[in-house]
C-alpha atoms as a PDB file:
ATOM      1  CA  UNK A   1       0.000   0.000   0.000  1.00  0.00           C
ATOM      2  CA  UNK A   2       3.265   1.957   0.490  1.00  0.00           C
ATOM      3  CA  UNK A   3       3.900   2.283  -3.094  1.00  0.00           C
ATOM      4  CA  UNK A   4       0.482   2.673  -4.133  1.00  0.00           C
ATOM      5  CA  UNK A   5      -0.460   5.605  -1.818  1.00  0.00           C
ATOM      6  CA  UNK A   6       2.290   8.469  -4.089  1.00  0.00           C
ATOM      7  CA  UNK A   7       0.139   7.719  -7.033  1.00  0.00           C
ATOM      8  CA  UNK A   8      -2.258   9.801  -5.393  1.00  0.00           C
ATOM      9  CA  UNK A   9      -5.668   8.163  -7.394  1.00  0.00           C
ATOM     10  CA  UNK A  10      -5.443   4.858  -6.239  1.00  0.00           C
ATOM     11  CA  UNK A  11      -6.524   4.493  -2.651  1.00  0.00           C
ATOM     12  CA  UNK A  12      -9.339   7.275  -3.506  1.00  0.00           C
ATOM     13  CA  UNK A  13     -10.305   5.174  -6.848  1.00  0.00           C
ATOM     14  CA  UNK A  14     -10.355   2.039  -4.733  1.00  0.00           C
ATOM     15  CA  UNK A  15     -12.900   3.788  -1.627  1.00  0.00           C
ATOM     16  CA  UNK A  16     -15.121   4.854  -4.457  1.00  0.00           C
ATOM     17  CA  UNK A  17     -15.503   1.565  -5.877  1.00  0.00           C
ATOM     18  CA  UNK A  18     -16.188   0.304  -2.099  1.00  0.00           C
ATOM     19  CA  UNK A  19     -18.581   3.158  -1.764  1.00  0.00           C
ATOM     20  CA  UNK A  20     -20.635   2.437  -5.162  1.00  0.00           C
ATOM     21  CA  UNK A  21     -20.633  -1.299  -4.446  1.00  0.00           C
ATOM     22  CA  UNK A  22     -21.888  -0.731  -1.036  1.00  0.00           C
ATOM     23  CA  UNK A  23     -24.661   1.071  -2.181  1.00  0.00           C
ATOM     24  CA  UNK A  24     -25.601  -1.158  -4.712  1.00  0.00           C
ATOM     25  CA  UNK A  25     -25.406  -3.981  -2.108  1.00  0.00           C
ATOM     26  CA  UNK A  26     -27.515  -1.889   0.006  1.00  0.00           C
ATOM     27  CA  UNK A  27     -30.136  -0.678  -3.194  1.00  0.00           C
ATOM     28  CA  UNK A  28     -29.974  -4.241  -4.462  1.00  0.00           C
ATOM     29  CA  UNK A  29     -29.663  -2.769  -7.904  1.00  0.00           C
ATOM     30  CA  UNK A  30     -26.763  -3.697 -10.423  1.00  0.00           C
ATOM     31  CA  UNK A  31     -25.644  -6.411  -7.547  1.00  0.00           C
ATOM     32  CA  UNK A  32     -24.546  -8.882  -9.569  1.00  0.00           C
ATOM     33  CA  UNK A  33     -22.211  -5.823 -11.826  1.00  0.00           C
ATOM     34  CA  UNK A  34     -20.713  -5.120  -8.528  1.00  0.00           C
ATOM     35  CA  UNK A  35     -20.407  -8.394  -7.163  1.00  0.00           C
ATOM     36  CA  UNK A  36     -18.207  -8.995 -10.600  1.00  0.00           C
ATOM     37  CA  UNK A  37     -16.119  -5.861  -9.988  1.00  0.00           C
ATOM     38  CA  UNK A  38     -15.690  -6.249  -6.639  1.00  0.00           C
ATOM     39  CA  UNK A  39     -14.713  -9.963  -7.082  1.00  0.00           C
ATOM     40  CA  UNK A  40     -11.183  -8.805  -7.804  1.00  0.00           C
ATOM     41  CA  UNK A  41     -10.209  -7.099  -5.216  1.00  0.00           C
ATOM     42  CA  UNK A  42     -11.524 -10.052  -3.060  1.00  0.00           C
ATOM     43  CA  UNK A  43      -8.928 -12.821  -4.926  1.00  0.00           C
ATOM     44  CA  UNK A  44      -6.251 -10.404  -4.472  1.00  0.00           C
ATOM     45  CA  UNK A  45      -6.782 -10.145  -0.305  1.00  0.00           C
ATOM     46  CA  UNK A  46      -7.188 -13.848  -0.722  1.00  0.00           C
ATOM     47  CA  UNK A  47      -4.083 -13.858  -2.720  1.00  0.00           C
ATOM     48  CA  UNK A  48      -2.522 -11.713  -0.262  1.00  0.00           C
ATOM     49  CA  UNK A  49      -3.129 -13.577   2.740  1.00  0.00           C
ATOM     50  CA  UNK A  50      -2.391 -16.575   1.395  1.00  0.00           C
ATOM     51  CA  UNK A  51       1.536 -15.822   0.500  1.00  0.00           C
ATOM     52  CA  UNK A  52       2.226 -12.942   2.599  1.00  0.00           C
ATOM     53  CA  UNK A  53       0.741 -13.263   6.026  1.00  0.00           C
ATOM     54  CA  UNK A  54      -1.342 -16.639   6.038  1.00  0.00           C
ATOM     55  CA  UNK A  55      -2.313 -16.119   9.680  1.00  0.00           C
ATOM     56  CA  UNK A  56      -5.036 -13.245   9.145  1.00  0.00           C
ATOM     57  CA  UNK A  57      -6.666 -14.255   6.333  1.00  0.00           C
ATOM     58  CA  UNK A  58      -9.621 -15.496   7.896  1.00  0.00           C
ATOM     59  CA  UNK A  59     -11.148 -11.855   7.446  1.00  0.00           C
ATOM     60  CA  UNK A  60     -10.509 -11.687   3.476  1.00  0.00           C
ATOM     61  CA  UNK A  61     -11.357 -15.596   3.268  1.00  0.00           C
ATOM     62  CA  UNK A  62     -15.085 -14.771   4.747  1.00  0.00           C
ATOM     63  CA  UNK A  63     -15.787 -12.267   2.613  1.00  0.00           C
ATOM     64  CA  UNK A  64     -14.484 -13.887  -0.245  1.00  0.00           C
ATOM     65  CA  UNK A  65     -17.303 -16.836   0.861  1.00  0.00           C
ATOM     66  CA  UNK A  66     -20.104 -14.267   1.027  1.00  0.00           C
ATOM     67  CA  UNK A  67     -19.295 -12.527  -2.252  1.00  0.00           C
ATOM     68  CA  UNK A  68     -19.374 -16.442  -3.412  1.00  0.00           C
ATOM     69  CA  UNK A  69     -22.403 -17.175  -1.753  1.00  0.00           C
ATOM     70  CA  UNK A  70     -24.057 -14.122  -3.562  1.00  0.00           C
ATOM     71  CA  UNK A  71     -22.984 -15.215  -7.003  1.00  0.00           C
ATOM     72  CA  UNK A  72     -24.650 -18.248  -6.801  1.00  0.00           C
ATOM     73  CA  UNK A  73     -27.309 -16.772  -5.122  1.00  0.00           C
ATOM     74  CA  UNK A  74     -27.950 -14.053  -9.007  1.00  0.00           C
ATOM     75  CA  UNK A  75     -26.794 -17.333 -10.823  1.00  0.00           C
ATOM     76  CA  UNK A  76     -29.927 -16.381 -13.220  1.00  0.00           C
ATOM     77  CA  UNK A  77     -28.705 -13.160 -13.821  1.00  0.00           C
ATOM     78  CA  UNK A  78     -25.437 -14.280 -15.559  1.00  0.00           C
ATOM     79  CA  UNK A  79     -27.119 -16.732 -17.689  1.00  0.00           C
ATOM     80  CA  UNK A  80     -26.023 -14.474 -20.594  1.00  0.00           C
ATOM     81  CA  UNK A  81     -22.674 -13.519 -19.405  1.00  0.00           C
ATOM     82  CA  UNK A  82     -21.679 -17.163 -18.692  1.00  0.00           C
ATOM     83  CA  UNK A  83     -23.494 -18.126 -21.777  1.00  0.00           C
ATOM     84  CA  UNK A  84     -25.752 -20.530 -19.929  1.00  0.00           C
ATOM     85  CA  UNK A  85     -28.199 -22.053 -22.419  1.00  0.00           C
ATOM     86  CA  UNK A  86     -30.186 -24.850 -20.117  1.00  0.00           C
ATOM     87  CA  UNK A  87     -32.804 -24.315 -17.735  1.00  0.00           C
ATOM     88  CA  UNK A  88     -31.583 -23.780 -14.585  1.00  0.00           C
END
């Protein structure tokens, strides 16, 4: 985060992705846009915890689940994206 902080757009770019997620969590509206854009930054603190410090992952690792959990949850909704021809 050291190195990323300088570039002076990242860490604000990052909370306003947060933020507009959040609210589309909260809205239910776009949910399963967000859940897809916010699905990165979830494998990389997965990623993260895994090789760097595996001992407090168990924060990332839950969320990760959830945002899983929802996925499956708007399966339907990326019938088109995933190119999902049978009934499901």
């Amino acid at each position: 985060m050291n190195t990323m902080e300088p570039t002076g757009y990242f860490v604000p770019m990052l909370a306003i992705i947060k933020i507009n997620c959040g609210l589309s969590f909260i809205t239910k509206r776009l949910m399963p846009f967000s859940l897809i854009i916010f699905m990165s930054q979830s494998v990389d603190l997965v990623v993260f915890h895994l090789f760097l410090k595996p001992f407090t992952g168990f924060p990332a690792n839950y969320f990760f689940l959830m945002k899983v959990v929802l996925m499956v949850k708007h399966l339907l909704d990326y019938r088109s994206l995933l190119f999902i021809t049978c009934a499901l």
